[in-house]
Protein backbone atom coordinates (compact mmCIF):
# COMPACT_ATOMS: atom_id res chain seq x y z
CA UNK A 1 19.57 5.02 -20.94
CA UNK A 2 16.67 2.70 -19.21
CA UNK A 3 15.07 4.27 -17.04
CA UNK A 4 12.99 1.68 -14.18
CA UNK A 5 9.95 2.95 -13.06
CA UNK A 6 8.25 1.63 -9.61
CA UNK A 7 4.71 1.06 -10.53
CA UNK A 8 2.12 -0.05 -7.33
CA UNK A 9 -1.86 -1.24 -7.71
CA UNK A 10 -3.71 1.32 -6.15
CA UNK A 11 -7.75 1.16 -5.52
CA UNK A 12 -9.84 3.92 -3.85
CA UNK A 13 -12.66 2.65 -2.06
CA UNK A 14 -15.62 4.81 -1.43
CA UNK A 15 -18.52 4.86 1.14
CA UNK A 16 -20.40 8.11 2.07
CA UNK A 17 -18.17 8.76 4.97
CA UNK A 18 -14.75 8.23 3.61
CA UNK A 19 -12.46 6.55 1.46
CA UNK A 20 -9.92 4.55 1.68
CA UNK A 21 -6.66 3.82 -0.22
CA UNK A 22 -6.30 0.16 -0.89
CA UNK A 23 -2.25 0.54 -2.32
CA UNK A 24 0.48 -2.27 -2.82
CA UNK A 25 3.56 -3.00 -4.93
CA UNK A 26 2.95 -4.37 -8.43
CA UNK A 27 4.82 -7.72 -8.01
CA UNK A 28 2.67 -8.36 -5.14
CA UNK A 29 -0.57 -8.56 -6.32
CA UNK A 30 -2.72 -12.22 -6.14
CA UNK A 31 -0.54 -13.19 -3.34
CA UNK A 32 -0.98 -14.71 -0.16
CA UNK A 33 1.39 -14.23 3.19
CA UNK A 34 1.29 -16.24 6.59
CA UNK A 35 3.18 -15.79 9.10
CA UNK A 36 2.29 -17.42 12.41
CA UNK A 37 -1.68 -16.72 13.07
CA UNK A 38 -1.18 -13.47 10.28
CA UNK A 39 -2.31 -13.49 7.30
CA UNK A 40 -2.44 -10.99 4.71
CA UNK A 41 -3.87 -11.89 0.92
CA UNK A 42 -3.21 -8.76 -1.85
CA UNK A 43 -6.51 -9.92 -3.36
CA UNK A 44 -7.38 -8.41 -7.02
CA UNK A 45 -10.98 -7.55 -5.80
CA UNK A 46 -9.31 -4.71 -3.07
CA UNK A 47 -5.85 -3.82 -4.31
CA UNK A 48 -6.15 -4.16 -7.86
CA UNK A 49 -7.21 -1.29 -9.18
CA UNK A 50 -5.28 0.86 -11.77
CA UNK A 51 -1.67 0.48 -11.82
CA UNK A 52 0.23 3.55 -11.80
CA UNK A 53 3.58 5.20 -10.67
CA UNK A 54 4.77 5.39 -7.30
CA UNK A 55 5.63 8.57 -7.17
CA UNK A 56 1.53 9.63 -7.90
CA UNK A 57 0.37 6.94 -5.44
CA UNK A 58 2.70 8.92 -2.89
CA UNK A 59 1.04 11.96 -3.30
CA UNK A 60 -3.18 10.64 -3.10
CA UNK A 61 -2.01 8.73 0.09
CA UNK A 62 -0.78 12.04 1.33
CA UNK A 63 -4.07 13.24 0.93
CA UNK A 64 -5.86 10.26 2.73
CA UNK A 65 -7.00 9.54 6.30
CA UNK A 66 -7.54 5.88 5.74
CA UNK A 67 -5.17 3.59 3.41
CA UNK A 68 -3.73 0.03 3.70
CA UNK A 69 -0.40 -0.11 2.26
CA UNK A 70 1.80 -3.42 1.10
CA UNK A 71 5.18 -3.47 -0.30
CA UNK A 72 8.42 -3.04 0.30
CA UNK A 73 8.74 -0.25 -2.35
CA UNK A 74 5.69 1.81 -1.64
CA UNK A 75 6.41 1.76 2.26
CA UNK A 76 9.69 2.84 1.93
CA UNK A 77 8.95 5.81 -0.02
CA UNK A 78 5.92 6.03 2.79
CA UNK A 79 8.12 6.14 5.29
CA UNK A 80 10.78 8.06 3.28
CA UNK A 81 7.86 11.08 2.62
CA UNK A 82 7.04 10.85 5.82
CA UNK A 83 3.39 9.47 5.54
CA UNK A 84 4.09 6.67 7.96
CA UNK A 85 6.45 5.91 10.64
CA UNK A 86 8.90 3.47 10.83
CA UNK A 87 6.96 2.38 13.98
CA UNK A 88 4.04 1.91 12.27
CA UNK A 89 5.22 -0.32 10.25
CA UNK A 90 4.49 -4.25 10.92
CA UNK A 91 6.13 -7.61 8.89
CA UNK A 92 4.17 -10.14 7.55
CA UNK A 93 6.62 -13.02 6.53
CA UNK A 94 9.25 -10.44 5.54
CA UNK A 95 6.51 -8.36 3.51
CA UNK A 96 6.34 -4.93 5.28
CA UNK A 97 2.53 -3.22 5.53
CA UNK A 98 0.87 -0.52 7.39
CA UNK A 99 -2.56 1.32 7.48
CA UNK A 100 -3.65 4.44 8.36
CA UNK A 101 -6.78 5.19 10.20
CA UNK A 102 -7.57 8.72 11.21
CA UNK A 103 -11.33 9.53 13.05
């Protein structure tokens, strides 16, 4: 039996005062989303770091006061863990994404 595992990008940048979780699906990466005067580009040089299962992505972003989600997959499980709220949640040309910025 085949087994599919969801696999998202998922870059930690650092500065002395905090880091944050740059996160999005893996199908997404390189692309570019408009919608209106929104934009959103999953840009290799911020989301693309090491590709890795949802599931472990899930539990750093638990861990994090800042991240910047994109995906349909990883927000759902987001939302699902309860990391984000539905609320929280806002569309970009039907591409859900959220961030998280506790001070």
């Amino acid at each position: 039996m085949y087994l599919f595992i969801m696999r998202v990008y998922l870059k930690i940048h650092s500065t002395p005062r905090f880091e944050t979780i740059a996160c999005c699906d893996e199908k997404l990466l390189n692309k570019v989303f408009k919608q209106g005067n929104l934009k959103i580009e999953i840009t290799e040089r911020f989301y693309g770091g090491t590709l890795i299962q949802i599931e472990d992505a899930i539990e750093i972003l638990l861990k994090s006061s800042f991240f910047n989600i994109v995906g349909t997959n990883i927000i759902d499980l987001a939302i699902t863990r309860g990391i984000v709220p539905k609320e929280g949640i806002r569309m970009i040309n039907g591409v859900p994404m959220a961030i998280k910025m506790m001070f």
